[in-house]
PDB file of N, CA and C in Angstrom:
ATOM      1  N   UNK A   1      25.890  29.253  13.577  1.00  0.00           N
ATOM      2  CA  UNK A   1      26.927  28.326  13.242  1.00  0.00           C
ATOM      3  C   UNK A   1      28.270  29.041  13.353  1.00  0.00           C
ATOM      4  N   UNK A   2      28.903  28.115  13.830  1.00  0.00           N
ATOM      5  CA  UNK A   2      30.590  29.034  13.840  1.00  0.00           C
ATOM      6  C   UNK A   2      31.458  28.191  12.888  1.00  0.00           C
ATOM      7  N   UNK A   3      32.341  28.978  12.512  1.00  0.00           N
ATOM      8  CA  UNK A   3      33.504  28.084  11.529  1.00  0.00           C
ATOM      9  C   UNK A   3      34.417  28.946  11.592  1.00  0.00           C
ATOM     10  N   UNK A   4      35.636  28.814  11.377  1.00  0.00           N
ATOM     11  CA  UNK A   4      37.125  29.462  11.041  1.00  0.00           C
ATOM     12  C   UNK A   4      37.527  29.511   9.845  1.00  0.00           C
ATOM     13  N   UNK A   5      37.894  30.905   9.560  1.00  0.00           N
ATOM     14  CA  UNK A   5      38.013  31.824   8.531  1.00  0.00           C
ATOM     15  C   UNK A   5      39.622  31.633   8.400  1.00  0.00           C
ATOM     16  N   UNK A   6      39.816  31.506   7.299  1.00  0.00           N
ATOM     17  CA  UNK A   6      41.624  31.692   6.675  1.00  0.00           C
ATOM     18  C   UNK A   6      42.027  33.243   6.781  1.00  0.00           C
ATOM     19  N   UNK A   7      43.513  33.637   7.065  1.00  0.00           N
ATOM     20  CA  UNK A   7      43.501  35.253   7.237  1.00  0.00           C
ATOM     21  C   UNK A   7      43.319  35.832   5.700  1.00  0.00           C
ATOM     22  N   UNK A   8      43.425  35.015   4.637  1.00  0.00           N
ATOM     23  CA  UNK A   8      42.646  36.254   3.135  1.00  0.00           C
ATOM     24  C   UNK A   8      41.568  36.214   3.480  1.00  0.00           C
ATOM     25  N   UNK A   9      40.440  35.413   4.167  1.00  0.00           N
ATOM     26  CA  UNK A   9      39.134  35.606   4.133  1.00  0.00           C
ATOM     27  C   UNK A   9      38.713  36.920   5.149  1.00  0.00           C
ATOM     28  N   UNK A  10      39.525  36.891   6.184  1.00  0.00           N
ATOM     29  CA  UNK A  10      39.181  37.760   7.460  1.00  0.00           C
ATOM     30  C   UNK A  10      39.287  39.229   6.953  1.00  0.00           C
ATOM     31  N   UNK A  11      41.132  39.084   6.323  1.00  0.00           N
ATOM     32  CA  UNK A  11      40.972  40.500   5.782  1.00  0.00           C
ATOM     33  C   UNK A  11      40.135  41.011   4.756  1.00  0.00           C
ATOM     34  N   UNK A  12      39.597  40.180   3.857  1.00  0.00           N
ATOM     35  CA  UNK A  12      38.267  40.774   2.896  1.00  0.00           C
ATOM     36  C   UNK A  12      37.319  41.118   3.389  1.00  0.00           C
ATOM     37  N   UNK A  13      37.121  40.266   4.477  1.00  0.00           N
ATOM     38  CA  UNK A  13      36.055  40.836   5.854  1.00  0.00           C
ATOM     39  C   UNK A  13      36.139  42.238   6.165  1.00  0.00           C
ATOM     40  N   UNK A  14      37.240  42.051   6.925  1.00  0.00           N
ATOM     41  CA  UNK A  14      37.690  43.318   7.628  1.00  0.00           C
ATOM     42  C   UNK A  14      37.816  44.744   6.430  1.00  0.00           C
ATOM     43  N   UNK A  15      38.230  44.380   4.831  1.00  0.00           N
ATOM     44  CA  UNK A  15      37.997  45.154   4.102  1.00  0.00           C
ATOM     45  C   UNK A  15      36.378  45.871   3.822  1.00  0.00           C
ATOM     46  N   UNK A  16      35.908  44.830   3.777  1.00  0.00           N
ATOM     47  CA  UNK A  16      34.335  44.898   3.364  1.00  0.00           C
ATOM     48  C   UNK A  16      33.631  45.521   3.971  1.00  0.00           C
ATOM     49  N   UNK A  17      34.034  45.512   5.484  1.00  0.00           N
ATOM     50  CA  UNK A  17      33.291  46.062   6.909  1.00  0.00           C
ATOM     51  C   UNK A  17      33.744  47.406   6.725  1.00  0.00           C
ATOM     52  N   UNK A  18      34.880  48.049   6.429  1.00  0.00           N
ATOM     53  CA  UNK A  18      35.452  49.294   6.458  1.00  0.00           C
ATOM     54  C   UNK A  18      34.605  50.400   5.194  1.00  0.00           C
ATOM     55  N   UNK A  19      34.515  49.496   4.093  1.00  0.00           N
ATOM     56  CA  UNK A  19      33.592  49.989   2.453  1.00  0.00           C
ATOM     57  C   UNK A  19      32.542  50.516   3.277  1.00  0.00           C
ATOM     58  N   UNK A  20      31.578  49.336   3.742  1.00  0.00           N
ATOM     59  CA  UNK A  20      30.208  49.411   3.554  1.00  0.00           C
ATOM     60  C   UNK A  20      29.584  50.078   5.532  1.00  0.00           C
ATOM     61  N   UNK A  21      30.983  50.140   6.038  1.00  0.00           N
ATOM     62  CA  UNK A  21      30.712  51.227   7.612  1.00  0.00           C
ATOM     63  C   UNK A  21      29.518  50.164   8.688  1.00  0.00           C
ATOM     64  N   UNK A  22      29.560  49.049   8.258  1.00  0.00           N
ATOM     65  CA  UNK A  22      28.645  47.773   9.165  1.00  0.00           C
ATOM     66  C   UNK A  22      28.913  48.006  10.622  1.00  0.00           C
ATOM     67  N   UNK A  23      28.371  48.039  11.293  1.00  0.00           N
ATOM     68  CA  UNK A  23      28.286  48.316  12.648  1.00  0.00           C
ATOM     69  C   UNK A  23      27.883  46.731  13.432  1.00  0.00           C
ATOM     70  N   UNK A  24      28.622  46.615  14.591  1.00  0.00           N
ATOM     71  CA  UNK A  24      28.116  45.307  15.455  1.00  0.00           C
ATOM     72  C   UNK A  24      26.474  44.862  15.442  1.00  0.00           C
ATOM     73  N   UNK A  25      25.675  44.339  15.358  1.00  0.00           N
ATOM     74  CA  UNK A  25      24.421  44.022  15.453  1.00  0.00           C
ATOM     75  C   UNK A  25      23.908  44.178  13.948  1.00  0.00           C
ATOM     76  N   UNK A  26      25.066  44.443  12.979  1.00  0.00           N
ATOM     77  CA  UNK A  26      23.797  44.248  11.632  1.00  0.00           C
ATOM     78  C   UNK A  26      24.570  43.271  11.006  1.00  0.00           C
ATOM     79  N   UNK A  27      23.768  42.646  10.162  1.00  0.00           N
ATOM     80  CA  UNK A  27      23.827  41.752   9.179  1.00  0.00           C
ATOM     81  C   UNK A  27      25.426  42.111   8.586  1.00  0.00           C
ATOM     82  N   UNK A  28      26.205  40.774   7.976  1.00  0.00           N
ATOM     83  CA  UNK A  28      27.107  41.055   7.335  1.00  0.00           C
ATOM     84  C   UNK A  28      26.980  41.625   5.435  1.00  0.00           C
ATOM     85  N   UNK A  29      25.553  40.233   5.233  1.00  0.00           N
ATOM     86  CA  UNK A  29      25.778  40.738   3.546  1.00  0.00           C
ATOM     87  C   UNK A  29      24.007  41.875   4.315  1.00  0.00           C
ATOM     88  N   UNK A  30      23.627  42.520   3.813  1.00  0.00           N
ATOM     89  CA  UNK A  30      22.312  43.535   3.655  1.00  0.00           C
ATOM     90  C   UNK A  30      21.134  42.238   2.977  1.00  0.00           C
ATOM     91  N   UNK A  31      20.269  42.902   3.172  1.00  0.00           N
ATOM     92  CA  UNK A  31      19.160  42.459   1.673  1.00  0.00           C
ATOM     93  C   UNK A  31      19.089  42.682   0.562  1.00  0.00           C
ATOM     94  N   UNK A  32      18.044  42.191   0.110  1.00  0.00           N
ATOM     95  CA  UNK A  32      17.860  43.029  -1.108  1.00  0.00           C
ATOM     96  C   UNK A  32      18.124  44.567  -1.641  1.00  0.00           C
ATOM     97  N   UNK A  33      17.237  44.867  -0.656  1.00  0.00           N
ATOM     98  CA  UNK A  33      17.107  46.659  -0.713  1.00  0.00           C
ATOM     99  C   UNK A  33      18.168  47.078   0.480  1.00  0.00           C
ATOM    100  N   UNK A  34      19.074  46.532   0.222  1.00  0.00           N
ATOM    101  CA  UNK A  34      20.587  47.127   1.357  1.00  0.00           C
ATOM    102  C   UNK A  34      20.743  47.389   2.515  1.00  0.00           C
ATOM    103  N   UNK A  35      19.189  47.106   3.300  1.00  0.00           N
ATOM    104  CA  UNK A  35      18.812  47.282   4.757  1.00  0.00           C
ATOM    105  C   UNK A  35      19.726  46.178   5.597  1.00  0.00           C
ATOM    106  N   UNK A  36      20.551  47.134   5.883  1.00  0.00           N
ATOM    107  CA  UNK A  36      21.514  46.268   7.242  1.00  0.00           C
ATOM    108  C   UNK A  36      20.869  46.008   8.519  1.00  0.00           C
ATOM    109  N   UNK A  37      19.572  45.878   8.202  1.00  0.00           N
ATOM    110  CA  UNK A  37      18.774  45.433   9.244  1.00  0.00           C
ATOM    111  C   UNK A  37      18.198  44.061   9.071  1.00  0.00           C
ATOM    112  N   UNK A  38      18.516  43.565   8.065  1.00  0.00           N
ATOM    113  CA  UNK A  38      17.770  42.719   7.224  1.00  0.00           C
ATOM    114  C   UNK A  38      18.577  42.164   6.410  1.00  0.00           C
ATOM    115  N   UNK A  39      18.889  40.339   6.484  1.00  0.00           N
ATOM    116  CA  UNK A  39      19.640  40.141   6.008  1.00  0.00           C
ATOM    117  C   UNK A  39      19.620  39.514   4.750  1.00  0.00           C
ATOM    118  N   UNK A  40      20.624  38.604   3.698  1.00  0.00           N
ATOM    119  CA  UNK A  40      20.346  38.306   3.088  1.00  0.00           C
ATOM    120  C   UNK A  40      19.808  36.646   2.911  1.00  0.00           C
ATOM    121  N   UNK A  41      18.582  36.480   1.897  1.00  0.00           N
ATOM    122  CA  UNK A  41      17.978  35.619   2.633  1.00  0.00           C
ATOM    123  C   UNK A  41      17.876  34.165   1.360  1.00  0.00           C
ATOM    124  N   UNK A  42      18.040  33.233   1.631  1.00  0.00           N
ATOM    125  CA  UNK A  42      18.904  32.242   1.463  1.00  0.00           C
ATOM    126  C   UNK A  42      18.150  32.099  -0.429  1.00  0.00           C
ATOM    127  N   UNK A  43      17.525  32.316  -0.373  1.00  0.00           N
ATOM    128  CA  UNK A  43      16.499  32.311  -1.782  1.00  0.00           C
ATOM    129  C   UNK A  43      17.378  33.686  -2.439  1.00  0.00           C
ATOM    130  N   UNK A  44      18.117  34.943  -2.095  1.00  0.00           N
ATOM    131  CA  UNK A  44      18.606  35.775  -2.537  1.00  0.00           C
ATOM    132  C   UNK A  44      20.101  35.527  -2.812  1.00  0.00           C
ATOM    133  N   UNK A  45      20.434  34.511  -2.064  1.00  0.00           N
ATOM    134  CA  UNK A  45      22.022  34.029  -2.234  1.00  0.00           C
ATOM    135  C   UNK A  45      22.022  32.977  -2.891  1.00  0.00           C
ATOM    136  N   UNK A  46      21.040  32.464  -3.353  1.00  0.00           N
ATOM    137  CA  UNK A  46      20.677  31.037  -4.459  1.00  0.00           C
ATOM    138  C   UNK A  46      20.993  32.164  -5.420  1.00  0.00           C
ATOM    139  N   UNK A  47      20.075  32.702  -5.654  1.00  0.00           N
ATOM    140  CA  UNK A  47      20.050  33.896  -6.888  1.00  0.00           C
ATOM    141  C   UNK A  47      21.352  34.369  -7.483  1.00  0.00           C
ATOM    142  N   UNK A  48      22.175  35.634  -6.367  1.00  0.00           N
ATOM    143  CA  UNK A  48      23.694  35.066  -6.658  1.00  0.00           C
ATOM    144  C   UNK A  48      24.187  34.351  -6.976  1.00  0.00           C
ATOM    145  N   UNK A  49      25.060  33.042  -6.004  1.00  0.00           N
ATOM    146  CA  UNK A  49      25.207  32.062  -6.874  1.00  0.00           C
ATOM    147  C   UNK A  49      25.089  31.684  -8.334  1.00  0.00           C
ATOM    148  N   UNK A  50      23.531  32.013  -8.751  1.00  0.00           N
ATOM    149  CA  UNK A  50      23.787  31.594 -10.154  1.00  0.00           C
ATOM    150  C   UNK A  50      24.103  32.700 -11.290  1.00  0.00           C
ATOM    151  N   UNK A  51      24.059  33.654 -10.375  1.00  0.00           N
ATOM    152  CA  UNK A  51      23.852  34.794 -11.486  1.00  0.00           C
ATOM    153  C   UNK A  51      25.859  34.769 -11.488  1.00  0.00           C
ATOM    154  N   UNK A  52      26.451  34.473 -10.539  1.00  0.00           N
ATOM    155  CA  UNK A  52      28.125  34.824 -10.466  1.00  0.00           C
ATOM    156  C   UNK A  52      28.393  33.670 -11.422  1.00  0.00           C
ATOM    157  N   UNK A  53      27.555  32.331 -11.689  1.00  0.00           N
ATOM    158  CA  UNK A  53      28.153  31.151 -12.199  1.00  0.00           C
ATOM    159  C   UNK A  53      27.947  31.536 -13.816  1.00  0.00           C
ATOM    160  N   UNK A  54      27.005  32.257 -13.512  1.00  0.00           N
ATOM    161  CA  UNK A  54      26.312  32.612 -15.613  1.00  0.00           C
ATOM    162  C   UNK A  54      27.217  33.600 -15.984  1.00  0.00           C
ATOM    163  N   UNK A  55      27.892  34.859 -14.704  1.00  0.00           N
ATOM    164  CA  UNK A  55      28.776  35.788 -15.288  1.00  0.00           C
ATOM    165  C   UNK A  55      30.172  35.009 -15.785  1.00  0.00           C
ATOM    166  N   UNK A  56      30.602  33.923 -15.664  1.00  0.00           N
ATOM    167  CA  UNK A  56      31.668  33.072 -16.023  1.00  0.00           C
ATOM    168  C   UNK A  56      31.587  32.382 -16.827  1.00  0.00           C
ATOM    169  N   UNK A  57      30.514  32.104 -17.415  1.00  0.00           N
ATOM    170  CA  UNK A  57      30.028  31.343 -18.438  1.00  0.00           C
ATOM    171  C   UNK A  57      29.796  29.738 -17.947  1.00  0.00           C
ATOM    172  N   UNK A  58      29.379  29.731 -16.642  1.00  0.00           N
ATOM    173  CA  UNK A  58      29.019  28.440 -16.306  1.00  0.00           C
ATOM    174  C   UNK A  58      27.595  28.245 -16.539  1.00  0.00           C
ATOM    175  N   UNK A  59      26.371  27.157 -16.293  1.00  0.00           N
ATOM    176  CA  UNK A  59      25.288  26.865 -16.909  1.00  0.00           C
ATOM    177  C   UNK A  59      25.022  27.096 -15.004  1.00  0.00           C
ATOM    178  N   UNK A  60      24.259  28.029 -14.950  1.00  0.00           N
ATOM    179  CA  UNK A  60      23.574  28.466 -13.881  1.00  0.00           C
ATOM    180  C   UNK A  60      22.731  27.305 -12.735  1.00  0.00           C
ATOM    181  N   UNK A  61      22.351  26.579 -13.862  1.00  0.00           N
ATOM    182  CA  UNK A  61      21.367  25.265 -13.544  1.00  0.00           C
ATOM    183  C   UNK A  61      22.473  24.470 -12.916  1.00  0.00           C
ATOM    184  N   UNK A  62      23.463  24.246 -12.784  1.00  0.00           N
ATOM    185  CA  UNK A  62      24.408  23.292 -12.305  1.00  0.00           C
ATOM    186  C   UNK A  62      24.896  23.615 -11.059  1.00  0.00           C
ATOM    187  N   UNK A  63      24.954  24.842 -10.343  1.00  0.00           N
ATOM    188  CA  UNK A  63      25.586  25.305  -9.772  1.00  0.00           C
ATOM    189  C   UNK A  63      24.620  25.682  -8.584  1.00  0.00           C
ATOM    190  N   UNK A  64      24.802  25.730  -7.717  1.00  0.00           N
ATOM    191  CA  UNK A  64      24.380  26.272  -6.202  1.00  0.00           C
ATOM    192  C   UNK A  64      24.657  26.299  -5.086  1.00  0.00           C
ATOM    193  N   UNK A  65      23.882  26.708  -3.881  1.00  0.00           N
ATOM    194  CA  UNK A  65      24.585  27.034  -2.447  1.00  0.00           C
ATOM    195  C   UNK A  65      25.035  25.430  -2.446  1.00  0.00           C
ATOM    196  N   UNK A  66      24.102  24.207  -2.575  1.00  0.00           N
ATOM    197  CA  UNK A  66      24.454  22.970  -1.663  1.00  0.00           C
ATOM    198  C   UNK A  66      25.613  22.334  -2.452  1.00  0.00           C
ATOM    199  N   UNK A  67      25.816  22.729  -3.842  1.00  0.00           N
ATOM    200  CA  UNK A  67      27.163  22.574  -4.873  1.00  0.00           C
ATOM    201  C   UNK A  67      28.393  23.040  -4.479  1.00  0.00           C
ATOM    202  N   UNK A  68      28.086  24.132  -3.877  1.00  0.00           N
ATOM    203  CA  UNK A  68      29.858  25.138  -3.379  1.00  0.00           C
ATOM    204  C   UNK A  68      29.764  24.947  -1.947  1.00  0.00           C
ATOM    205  N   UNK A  69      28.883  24.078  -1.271  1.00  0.00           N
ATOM    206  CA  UNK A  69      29.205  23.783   0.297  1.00  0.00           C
ATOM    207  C   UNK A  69      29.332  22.445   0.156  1.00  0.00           C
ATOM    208  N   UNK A  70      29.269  21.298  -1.118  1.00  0.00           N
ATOM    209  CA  UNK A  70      29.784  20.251  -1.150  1.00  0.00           C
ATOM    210  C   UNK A  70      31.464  19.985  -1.717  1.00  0.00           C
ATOM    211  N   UNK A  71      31.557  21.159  -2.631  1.00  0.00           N
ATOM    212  CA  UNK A  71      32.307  21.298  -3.306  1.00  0.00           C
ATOM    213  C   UNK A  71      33.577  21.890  -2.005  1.00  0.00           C
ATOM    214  N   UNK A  72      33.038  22.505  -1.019  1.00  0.00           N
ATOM    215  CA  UNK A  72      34.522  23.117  -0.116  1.00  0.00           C
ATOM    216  C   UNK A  72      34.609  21.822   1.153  1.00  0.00           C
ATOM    217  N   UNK A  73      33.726  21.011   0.898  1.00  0.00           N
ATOM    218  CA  UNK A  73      33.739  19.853   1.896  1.00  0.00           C
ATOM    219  C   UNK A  73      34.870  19.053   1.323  1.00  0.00           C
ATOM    220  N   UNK A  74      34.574  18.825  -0.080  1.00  0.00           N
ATOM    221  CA  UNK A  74      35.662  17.770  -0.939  1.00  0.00           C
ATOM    222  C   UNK A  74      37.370  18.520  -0.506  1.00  0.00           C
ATOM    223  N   UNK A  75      37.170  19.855  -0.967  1.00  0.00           N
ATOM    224  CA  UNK A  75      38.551  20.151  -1.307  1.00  0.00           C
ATOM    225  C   UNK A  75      39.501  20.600   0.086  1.00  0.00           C
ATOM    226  N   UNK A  76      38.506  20.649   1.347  1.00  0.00           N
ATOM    227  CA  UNK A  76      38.775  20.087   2.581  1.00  0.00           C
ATOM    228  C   UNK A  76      39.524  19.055   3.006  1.00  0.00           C
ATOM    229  N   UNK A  77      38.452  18.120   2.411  1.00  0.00           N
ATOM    230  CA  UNK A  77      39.091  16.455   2.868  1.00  0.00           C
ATOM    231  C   UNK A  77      40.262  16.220   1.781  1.00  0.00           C
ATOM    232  N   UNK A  78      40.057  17.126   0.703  1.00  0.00           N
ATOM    233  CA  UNK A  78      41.569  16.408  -0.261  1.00  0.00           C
ATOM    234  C   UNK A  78      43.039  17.004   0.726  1.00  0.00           C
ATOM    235  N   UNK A  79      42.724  18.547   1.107  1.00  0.00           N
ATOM    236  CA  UNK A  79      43.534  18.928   1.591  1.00  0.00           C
ATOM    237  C   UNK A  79      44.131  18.371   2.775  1.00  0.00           C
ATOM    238  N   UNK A  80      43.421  18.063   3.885  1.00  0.00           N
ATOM    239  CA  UNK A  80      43.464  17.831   5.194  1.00  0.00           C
ATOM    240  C   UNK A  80      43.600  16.419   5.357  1.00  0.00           C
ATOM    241  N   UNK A  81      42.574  14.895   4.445  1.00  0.00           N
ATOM    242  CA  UNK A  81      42.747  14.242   4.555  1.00  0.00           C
ATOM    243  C   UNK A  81      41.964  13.934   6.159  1.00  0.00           C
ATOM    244  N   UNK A  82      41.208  14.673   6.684  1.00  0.00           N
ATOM    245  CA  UNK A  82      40.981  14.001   7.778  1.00  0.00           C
ATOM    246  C   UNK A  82      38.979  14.692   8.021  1.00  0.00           C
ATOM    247  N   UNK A  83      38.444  13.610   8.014  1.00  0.00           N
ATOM    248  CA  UNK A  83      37.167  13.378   8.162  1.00  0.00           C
ATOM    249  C   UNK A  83      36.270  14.385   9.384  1.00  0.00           C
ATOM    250  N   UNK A  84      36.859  14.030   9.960  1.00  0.00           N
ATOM    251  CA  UNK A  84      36.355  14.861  11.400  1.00  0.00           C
ATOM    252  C   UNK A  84      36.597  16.063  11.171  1.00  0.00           C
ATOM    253  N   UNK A  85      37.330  16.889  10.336  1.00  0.00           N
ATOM    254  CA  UNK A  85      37.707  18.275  10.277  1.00  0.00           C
ATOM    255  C   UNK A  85      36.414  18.574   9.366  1.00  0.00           C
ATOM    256  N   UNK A  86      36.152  17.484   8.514  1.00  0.00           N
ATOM    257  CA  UNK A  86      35.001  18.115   7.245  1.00  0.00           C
ATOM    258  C   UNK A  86      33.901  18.403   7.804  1.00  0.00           C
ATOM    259  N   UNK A  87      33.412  17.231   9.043  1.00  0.00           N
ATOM    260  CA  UNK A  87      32.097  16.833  10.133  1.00  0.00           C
ATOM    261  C   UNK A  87      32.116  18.259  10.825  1.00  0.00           C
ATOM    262  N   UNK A  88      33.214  19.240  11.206  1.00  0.00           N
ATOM    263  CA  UNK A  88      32.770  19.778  12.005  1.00  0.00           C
ATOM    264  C   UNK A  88      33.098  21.083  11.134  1.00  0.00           C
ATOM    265  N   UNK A  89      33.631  21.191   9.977  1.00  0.00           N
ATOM    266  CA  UNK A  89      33.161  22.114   9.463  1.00  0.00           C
ATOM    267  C   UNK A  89      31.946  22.242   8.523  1.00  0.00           C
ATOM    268  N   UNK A  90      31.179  21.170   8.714  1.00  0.00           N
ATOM    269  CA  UNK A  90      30.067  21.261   8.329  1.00  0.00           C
ATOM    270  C   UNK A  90      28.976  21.215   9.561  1.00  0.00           C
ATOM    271  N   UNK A  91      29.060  20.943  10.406  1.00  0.00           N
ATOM    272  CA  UNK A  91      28.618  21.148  11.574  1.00  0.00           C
ATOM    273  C   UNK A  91      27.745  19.929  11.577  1.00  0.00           C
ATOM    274  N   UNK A  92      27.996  19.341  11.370  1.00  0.00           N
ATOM    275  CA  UNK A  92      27.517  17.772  11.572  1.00  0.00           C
ATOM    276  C   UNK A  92      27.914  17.165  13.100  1.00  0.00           C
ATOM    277  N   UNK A  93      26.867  16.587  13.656  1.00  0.00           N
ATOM    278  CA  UNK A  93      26.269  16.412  14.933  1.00  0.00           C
ATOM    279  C   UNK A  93      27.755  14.727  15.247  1.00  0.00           C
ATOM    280  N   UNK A  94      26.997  13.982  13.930  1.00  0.00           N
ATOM    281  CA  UNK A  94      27.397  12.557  13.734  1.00  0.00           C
ATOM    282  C   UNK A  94      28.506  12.467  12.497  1.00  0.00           C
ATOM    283  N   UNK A  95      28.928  11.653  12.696  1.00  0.00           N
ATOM    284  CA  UNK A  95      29.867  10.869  11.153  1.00  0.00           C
ATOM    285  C   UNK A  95      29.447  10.324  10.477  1.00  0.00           C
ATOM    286  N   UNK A  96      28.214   9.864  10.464  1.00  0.00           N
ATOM    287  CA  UNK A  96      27.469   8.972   9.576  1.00  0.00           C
ATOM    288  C   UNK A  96      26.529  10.360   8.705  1.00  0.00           C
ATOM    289  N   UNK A  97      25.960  11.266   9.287  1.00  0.00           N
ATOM    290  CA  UNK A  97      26.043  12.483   8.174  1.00  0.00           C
ATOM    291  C   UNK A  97      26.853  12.771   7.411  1.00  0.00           C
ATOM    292  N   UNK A  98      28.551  13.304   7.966  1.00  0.00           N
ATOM    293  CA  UNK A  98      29.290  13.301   6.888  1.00  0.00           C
ATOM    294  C   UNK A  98      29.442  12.590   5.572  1.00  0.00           C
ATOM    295  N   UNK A  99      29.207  11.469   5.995  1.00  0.00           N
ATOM    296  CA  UNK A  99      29.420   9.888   5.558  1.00  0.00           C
ATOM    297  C   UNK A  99      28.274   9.643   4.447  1.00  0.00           C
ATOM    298  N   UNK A 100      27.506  10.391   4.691  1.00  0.00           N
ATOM    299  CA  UNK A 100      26.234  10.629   3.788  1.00  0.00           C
ATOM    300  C   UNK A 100      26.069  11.535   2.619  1.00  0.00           C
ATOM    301  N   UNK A 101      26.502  12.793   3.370  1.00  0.00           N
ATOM    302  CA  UNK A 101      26.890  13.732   2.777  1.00  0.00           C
ATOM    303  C   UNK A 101      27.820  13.729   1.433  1.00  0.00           C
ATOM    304  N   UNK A 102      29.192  13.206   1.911  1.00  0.00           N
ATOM    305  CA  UNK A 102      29.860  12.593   0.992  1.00  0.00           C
ATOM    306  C   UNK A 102      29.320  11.344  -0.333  1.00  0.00           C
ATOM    307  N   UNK A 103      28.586  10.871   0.047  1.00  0.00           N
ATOM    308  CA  UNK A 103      28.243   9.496  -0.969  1.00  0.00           C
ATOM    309  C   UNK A 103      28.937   8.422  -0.433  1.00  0.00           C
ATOM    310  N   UNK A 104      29.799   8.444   0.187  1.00  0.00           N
ATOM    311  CA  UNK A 104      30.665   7.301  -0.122  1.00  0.00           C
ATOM    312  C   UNK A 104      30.117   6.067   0.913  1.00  0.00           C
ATOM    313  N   UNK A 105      30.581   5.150   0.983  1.00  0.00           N
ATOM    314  CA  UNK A 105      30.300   3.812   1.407  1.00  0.00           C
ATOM    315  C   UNK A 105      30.448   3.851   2.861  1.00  0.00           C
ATOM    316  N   UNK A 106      30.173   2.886   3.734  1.00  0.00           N
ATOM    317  CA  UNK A 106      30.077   2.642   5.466  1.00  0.00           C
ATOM    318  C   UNK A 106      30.861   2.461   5.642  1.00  0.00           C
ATOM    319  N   UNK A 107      31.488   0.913   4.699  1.00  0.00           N
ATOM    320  CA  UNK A 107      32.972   0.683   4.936  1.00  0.00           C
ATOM    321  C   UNK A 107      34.014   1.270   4.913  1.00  0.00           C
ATOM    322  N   UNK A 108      34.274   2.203   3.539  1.00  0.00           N
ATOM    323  CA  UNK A 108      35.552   2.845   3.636  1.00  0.00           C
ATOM    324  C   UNK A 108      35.251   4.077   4.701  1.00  0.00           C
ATOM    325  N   UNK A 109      34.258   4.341   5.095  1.00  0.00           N
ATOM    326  CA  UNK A 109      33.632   5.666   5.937  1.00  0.00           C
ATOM    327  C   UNK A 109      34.900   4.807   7.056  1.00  0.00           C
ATOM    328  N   UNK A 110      34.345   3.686   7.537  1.00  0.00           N
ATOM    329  CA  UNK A 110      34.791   3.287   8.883  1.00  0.00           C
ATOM    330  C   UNK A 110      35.967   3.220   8.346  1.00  0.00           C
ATOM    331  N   UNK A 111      37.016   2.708   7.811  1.00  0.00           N
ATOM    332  CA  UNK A 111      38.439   2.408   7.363  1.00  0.00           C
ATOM    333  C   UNK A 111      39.101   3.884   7.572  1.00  0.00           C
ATOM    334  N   UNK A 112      38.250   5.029   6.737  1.00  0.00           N
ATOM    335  CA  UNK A 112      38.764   6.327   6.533  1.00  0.00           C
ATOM    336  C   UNK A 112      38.801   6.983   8.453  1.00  0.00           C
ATOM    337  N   UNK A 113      38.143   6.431   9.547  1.00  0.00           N
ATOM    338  CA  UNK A 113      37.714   6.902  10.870  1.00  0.00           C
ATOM    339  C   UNK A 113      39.033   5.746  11.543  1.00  0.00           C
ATOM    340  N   UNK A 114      38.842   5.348  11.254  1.00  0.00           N
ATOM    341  CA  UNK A 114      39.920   3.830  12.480  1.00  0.00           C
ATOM    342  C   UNK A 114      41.106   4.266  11.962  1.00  0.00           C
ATOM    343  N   UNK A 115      41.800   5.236  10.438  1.00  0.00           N
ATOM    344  CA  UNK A 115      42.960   5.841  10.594  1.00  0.00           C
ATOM    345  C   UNK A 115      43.248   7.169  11.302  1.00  0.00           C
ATOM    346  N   UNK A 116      41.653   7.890  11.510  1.00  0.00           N
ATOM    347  CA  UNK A 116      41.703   9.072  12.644  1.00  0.00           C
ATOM    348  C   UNK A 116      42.186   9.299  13.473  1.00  0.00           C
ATOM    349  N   UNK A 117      43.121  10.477  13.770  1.00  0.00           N
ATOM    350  CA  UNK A 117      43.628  10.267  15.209  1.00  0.00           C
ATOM    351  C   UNK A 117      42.584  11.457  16.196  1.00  0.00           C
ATOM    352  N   UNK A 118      41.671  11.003  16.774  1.00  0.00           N
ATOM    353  CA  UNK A 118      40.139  11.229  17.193  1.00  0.00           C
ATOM    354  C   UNK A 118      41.001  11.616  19.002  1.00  0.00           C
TER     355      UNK A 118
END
């Protein structure tokens, strides 16, 4: 999947890569056991997730990967205001996924698309 990175995100990147000496062909986060051969695997970043939400005093149970990838979809569309930017940063094929994704209704889906400038 590809997506575009904001420049604070790149440079934390580019910080992170310099710490931990990552070389082209390995994994960005490691595994478990830190093997940059081996990455981290989606049941280990659930784990995170809740363990970063419990270090804040959030209720662990509430919180997860499909919570903070719905949650940067919303604050997307509040920002941007435009539908098709959310679709393809979620990598959604169709609009009627987004459209799903979101909860919201067909109608205002279509109302919110016919003000698109597509």
């Amino acid at each position: 999947m590809r997506f575009e990175l904001t420049n604070q995100t790149r440079m934390a990147i580019d910080d992170y890569l310099r710490l931990t000496g990552r070389k082209p062909g390995q994994f960005l986060f490691a595994g478990s056991r830190g093997d940059a051969k081996r990455g981290l695997t989606t049941r280990r970043h659930a784990r995170l997730v809740q363990e970063w939400a419990a270090s804040i005093g959030l209720d662990p149970a509430k919180f997860g990967t499909y919570s903070l990838r719905r949650t940067m979809a919303v604050l997307i569309y509040r920002r941007k205001g435009n539908l098709r930017a959310v679709q393809l940063w979620l990598g959604h094929s169709k609009i009627e996924s987004t459209v799903r994704f979101f909860g919201i209704e067909v109608e205002d889906a279509i109302e919110i698309v016919e003000k698109m400038d597509i």
